[in-house]
Protein backbone atom coordinates (compact mmCIF):
# COMPACT_ATOMS: atom_id res chain seq x y z
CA UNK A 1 0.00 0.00 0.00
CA UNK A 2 1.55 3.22 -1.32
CA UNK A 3 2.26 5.57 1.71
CA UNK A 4 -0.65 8.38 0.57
CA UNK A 5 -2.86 5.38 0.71
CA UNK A 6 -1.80 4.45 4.59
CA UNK A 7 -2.06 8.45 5.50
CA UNK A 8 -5.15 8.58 3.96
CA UNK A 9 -6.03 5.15 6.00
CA UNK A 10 -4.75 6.56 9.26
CA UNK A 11 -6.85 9.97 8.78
CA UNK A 12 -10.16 8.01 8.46
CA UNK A 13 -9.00 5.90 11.76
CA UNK A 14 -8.06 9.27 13.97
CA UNK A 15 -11.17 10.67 12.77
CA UNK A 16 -13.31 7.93 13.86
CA UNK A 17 -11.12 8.36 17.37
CA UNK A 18 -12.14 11.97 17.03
CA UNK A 19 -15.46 11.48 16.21
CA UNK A 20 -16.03 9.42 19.31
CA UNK A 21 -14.18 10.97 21.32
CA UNK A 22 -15.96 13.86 20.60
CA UNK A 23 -19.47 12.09 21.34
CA UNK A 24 -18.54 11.04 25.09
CA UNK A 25 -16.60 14.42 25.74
CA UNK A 26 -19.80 16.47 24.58
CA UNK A 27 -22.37 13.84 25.59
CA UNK A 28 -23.26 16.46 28.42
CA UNK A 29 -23.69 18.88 26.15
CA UNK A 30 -27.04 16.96 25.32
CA UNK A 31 -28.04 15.14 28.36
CA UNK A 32 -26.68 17.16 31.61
CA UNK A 33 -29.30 18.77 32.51
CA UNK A 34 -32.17 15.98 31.78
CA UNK A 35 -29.41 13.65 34.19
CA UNK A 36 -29.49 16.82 37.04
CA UNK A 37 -33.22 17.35 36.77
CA UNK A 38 -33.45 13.45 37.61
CA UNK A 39 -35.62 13.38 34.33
CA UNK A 40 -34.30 10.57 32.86
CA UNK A 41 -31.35 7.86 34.01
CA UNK A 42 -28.04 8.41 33.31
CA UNK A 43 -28.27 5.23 30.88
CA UNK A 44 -31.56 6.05 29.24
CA UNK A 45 -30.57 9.80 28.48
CA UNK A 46 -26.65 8.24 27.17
CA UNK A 47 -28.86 5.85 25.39
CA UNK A 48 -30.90 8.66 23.51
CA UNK A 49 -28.25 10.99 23.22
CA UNK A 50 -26.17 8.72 21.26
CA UNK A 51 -29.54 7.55 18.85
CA UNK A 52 -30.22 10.80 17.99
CA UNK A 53 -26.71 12.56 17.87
CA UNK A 54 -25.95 9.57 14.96
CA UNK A 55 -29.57 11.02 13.15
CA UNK A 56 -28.64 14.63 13.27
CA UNK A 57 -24.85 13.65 12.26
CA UNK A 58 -27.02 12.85 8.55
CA UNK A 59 -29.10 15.44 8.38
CA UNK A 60 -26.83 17.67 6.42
CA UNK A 61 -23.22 18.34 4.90
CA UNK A 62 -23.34 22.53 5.12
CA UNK A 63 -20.88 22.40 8.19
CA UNK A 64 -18.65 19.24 6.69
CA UNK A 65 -17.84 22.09 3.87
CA UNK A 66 -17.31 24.62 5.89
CA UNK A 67 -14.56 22.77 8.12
CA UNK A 68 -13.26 20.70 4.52
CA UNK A 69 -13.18 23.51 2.15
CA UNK A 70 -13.55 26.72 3.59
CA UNK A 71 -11.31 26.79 6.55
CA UNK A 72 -8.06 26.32 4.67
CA UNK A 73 -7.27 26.07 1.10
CA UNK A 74 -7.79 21.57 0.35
CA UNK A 75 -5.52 22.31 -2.59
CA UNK A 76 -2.79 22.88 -0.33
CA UNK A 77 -3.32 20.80 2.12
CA UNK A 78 -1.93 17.04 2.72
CA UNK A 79 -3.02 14.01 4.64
CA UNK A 80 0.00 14.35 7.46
CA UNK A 81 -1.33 17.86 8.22
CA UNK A 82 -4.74 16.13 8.89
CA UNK A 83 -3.45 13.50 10.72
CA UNK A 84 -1.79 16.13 12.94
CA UNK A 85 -4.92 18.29 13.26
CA UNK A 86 -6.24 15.55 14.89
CA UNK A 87 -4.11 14.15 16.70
CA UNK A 88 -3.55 17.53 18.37
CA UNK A 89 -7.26 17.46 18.65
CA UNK A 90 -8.20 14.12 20.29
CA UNK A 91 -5.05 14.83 22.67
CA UNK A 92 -6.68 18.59 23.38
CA UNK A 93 -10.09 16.95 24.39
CA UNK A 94 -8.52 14.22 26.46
CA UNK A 95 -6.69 16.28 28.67
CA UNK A 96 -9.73 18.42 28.92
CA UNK A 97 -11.99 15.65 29.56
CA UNK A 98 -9.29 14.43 32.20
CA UNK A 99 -10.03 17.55 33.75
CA UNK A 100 -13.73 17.87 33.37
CA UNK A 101 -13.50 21.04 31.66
CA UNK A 102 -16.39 21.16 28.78
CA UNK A 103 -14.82 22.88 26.02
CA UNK A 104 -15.04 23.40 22.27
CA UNK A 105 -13.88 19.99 20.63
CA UNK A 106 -15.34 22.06 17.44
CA UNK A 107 -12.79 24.76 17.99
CA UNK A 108 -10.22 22.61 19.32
CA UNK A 109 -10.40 20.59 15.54
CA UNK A 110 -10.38 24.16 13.40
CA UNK A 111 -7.63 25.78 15.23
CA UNK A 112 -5.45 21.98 15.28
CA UNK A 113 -6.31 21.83 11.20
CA UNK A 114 -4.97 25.73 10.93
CA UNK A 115 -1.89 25.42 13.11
CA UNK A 116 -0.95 22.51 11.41
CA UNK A 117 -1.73 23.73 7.91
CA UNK A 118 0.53 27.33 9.04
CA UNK A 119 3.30 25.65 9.89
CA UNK A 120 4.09 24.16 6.56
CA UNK A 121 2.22 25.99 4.11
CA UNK A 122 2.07 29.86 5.65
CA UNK A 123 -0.95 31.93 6.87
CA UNK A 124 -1.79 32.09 3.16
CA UNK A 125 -3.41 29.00 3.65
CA UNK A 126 -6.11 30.10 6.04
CA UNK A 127 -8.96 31.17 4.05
CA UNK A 128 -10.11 34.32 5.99
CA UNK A 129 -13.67 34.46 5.12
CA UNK A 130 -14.55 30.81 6.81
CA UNK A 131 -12.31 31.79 9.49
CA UNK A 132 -14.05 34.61 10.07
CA UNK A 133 -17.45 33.07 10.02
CA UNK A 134 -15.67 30.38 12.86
CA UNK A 135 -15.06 33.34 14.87
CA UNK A 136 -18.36 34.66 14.28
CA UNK A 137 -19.73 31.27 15.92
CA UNK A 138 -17.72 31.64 18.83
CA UNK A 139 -19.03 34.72 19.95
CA UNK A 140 -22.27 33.77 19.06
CA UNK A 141 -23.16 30.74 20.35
CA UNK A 142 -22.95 31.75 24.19
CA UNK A 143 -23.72 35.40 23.71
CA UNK A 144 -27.26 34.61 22.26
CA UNK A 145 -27.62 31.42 24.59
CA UNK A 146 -27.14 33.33 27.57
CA UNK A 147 -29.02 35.96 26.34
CA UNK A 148 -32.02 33.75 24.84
CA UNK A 149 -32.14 31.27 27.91
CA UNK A 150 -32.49 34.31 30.78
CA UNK A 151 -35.37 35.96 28.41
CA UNK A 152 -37.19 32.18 27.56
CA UNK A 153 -36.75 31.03 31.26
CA UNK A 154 -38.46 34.36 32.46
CA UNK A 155 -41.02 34.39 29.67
CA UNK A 156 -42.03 30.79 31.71
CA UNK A 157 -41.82 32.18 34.76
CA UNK A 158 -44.59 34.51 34.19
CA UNK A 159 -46.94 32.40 31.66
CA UNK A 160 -46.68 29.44 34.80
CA UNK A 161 -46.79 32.38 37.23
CA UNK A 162 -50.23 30.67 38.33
CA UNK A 163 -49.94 27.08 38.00
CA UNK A 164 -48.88 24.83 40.85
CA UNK A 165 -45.34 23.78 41.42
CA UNK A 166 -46.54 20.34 41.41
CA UNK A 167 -48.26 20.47 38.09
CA UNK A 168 -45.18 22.40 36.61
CA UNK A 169 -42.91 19.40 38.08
CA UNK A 170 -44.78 16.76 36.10
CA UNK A 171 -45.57 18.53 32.80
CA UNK A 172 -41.54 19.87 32.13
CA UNK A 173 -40.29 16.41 33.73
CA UNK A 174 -42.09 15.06 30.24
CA UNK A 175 -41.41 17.94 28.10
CA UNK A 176 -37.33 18.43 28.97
CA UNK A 177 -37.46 14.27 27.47
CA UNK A 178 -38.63 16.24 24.15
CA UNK A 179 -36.19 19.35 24.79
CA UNK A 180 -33.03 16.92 25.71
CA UNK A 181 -33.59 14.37 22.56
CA UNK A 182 -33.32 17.94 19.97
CA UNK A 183 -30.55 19.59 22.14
CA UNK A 184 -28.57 15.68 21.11
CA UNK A 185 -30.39 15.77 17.53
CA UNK A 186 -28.49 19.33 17.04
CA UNK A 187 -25.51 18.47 18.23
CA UNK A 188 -24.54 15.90 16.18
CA UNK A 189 -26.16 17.74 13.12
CA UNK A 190 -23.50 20.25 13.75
CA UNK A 191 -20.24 18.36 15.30
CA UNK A 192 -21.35 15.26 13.53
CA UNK A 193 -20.16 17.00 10.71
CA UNK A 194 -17.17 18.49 11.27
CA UNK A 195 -15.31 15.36 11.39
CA UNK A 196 -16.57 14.26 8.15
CA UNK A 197 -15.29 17.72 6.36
CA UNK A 198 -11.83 16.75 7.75
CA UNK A 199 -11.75 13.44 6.33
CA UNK A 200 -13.20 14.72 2.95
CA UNK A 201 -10.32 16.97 3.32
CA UNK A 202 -7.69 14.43 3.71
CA UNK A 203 -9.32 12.43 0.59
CA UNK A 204 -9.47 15.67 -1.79
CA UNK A 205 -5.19 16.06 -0.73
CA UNK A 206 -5.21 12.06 -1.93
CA UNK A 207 -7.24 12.92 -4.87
CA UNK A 208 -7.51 9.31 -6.15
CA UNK A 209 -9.97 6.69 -5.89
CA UNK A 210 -9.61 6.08 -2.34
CA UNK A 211 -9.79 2.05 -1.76
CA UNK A 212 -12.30 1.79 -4.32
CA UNK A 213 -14.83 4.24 -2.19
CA UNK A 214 -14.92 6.84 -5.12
CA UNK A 215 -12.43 10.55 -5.63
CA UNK A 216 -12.71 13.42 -4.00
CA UNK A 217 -11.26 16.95 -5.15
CA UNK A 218 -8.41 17.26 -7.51
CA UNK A 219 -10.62 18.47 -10.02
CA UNK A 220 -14.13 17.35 -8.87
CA UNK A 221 -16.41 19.38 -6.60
CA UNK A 222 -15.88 19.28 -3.12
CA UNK A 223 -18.29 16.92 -1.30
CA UNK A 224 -18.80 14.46 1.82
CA UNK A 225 -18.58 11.05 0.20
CA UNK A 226 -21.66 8.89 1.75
CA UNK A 227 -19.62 6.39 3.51
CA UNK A 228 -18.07 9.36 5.71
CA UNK A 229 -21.23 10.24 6.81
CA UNK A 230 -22.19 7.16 7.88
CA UNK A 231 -19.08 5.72 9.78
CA UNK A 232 -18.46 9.55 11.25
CA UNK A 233 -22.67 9.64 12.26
CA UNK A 234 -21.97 6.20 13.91
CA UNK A 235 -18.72 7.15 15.98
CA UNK A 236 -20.19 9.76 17.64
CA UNK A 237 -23.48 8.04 18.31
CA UNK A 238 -21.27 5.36 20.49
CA UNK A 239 -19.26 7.93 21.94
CA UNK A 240 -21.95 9.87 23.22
CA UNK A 241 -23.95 6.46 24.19
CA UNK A 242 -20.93 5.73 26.42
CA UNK A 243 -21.15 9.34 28.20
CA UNK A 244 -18.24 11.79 29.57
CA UNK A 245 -19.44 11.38 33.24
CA UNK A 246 -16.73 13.93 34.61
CA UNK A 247 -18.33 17.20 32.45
CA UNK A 248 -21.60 15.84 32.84
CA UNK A 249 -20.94 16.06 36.90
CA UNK A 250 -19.35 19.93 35.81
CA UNK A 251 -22.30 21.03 33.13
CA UNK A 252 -25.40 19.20 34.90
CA UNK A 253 -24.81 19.59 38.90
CA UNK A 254 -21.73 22.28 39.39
CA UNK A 255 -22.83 25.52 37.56
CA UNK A 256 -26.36 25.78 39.18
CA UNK A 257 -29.18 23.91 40.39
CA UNK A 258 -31.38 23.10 37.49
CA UNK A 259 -35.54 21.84 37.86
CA UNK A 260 -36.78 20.23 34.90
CA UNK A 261 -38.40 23.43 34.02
CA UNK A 262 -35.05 25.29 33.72
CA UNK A 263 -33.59 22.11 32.08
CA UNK A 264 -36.49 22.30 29.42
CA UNK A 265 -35.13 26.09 28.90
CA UNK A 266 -31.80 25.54 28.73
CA UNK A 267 -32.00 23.16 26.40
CA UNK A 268 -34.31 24.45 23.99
CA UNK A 269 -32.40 27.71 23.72
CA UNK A 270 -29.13 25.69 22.68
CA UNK A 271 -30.70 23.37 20.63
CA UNK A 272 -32.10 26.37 18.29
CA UNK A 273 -29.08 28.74 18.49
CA UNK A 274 -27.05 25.43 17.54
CA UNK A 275 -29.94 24.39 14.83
CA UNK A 276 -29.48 27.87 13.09
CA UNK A 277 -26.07 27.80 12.50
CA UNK A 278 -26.05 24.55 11.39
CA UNK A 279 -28.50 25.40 8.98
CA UNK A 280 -26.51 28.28 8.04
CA UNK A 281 -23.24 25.85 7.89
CA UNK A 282 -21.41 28.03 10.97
CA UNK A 283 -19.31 25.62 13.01
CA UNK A 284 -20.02 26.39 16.39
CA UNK A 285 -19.37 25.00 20.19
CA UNK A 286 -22.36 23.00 20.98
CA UNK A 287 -20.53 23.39 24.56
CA UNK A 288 -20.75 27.07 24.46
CA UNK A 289 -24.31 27.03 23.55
CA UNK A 290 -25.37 25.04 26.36
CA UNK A 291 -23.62 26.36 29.20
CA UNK A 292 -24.37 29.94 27.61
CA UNK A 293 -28.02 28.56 28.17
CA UNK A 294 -27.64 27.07 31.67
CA UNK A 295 -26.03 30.66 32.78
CA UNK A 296 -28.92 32.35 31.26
CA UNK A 297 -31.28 30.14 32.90
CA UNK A 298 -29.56 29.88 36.09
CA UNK A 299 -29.16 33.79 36.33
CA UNK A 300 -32.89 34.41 36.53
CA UNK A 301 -33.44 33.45 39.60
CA UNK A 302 -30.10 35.53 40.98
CA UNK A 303 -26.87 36.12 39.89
CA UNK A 304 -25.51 34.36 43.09
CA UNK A 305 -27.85 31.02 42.06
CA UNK A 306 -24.79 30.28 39.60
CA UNK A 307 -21.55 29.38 40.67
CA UNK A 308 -19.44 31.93 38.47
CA UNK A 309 -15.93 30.40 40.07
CA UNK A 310 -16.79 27.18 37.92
CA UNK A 311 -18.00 29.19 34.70
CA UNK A 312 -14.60 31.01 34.90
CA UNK A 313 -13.25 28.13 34.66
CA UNK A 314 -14.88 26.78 31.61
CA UNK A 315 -14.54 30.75 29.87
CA UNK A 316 -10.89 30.08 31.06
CA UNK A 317 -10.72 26.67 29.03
CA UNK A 318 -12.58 28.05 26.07
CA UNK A 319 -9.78 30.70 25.49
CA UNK A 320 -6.79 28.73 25.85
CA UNK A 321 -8.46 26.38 23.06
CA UNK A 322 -7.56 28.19 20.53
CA UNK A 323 -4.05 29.54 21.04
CA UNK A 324 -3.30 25.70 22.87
CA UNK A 325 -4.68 23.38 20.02
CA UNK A 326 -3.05 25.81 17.02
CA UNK A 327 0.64 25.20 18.63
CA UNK A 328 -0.02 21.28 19.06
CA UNK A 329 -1.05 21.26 15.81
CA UNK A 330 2.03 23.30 14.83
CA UNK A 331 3.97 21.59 16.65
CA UNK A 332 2.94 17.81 15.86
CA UNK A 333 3.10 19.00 11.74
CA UNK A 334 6.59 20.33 11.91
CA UNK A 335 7.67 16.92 13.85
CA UNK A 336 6.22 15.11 11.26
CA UNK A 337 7.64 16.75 8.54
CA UNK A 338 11.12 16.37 10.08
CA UNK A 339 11.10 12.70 11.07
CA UNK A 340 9.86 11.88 7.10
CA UNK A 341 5.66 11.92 7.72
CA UNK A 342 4.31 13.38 4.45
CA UNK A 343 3.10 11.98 1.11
């Protein structure tokens, strides 16, 4: 097997490490707050998470593009700067997961990809205008999820300001099942994807018929071969059906004390500020949006009902994310290059 060939091999395998790795480290992304509110099990809401994060993983390719072809140039770009990307990227979200820090494995993957690509190829590589809409995503998702969440959550507060606590209990213990199942459907509709635009990246630097699966790029359109989808939808489904207990414990029971009312808010404000960009192909933290949410959510009752010391924290692990996982993926490419790793 030619050595492209075993590159392009080894970038499918880290991506499906990614992938999955990516499904238990943001698994409480989707089910935190439907595992505080006592809602559902830990096992049925893994369980569910995982179903539907592999169903919105195939519900669309607009983000794949984005993070394949819009991020950095694909023309330029070879399979051992992929397979440093991610390896720079699984090792980010590891040592965050260690930790039980929830941050961006979305951002941690884009910034690995254009460290990586910089250190070989230049800053001419980056292509500004998907960076930019990356950046946009980032300020975005928690800004509007904060924002949203505190305006839904006190929008409920004064439509149940009537109804008994005991009747509010029972009907949002059902209805947060229905909020947590599209907050997981989102999620993997928008980091679902993301893995499988790095993959079709590493393909379109191969450019030939990869094992008989069909070409991508090299002078055919740029596009998410099926079989990418599927194995990429799959990975994370398992990954998030196995669970990342430690951020769960942070997202779901550290930041504030949630009801299944506030859970149902939470997680219907992240679910549509994720849903949008998806739509809309914007790579965004599916982390940010949610705790953006719970700190909206959890701020209506007081500012002291949320436990700011442990969301500094998180802000704190957001913003190394990018400056941490564009050195390691410097780093790692320039290694690479100088012990032989290249096509």
């Amino acid at each position: 097997m030619e050595g492209a060939v075993v590159l392009v091999v080894l970038v499918v395998v880290l991506g499906v490490v990614f992938e999955y790795v990516n499904g238990f480290h943001d698994a409480a992304n989707a089910i935190a707050t439907v595992v505080a509110t006592r809602v559902l099990t830990p096992l049925q809401a893994v369980v569910m998470a995982g179903s539907l994060n592999l169903v919105g993983a195939l519900s669309g390719v607009a983000v794949a593009k984005t993070v394949g072809a819009g991020i950095v140039d694909s023309k330029i770009v070879t399979q051992d700067l992929v397979v440093a990307a991610l390896v720079a990227a699984i090792t980010w979200d590891l040592i965050t997961w260690w930790f039980g820090l929830p941050t961006s494995s979305s951002h941690a993957l884009i910034f690995s990809i254009i460290g990586a690509s910089v250190a070989i190829h230049g800053v001419g590589v980056v292509i500004f205008d998907g960076l930019g809409k990356t950046s946009f995503g980032i300020v975005y998702s928690p800004t509007l999820a904060l924002l949203v969440g505190y305006l839904f959550m006190l929008t409920l507060y004064w439509i149940l300001r009537n109804a008994s606590w005991g009747g509010v209990q029972r009907f949002f213990g059902k209805a947060q099942i229905l909020s947590s199942a599209y907050m997981a459907f989102s999620h993997g509709g928008n980091d679902g994807q993301k893995t499988m635009g790095v993959i079709a990246l590493a393909l379109a630097a191969y450019g030939g018929d990869f094992l008989g699966l069909g070409k991508v790029g090299q002078g055919t359109a740029f596009y998410i071969p099926d079989w990418v989808k599927v194995v990429c939808a799959i990975s994370i489904g398992i990954g998030t059906a196995t669970g990342g207990w430690r951020i769960i414990k942070t997202m779901g029971l550290r930041i504030t004390t949630l009801t299944p009312v506030q859970g149902f808010a939470a997680e219907t404000t992240a679910g549509t500020v994720i849903e949008i960009a998806t739509r809309f192909g914007i790579p965004i933290s599916t982390t940010h949006a949610i705790s953006g949410a719970i700190l909206g959510v959890g701020a209506t009752r007081r500012l002291s009902a949320v436990r700011w010391g442990i969301a500094g924290r998180i802000v704190t692990a957001w913003v190394l994310t990018i400056p941490g996982c564009f050195v390691m993926g410097y780093v790692i490419a320039v290694v690479f290059r100088a012990i032989g790793v290249h096509p």
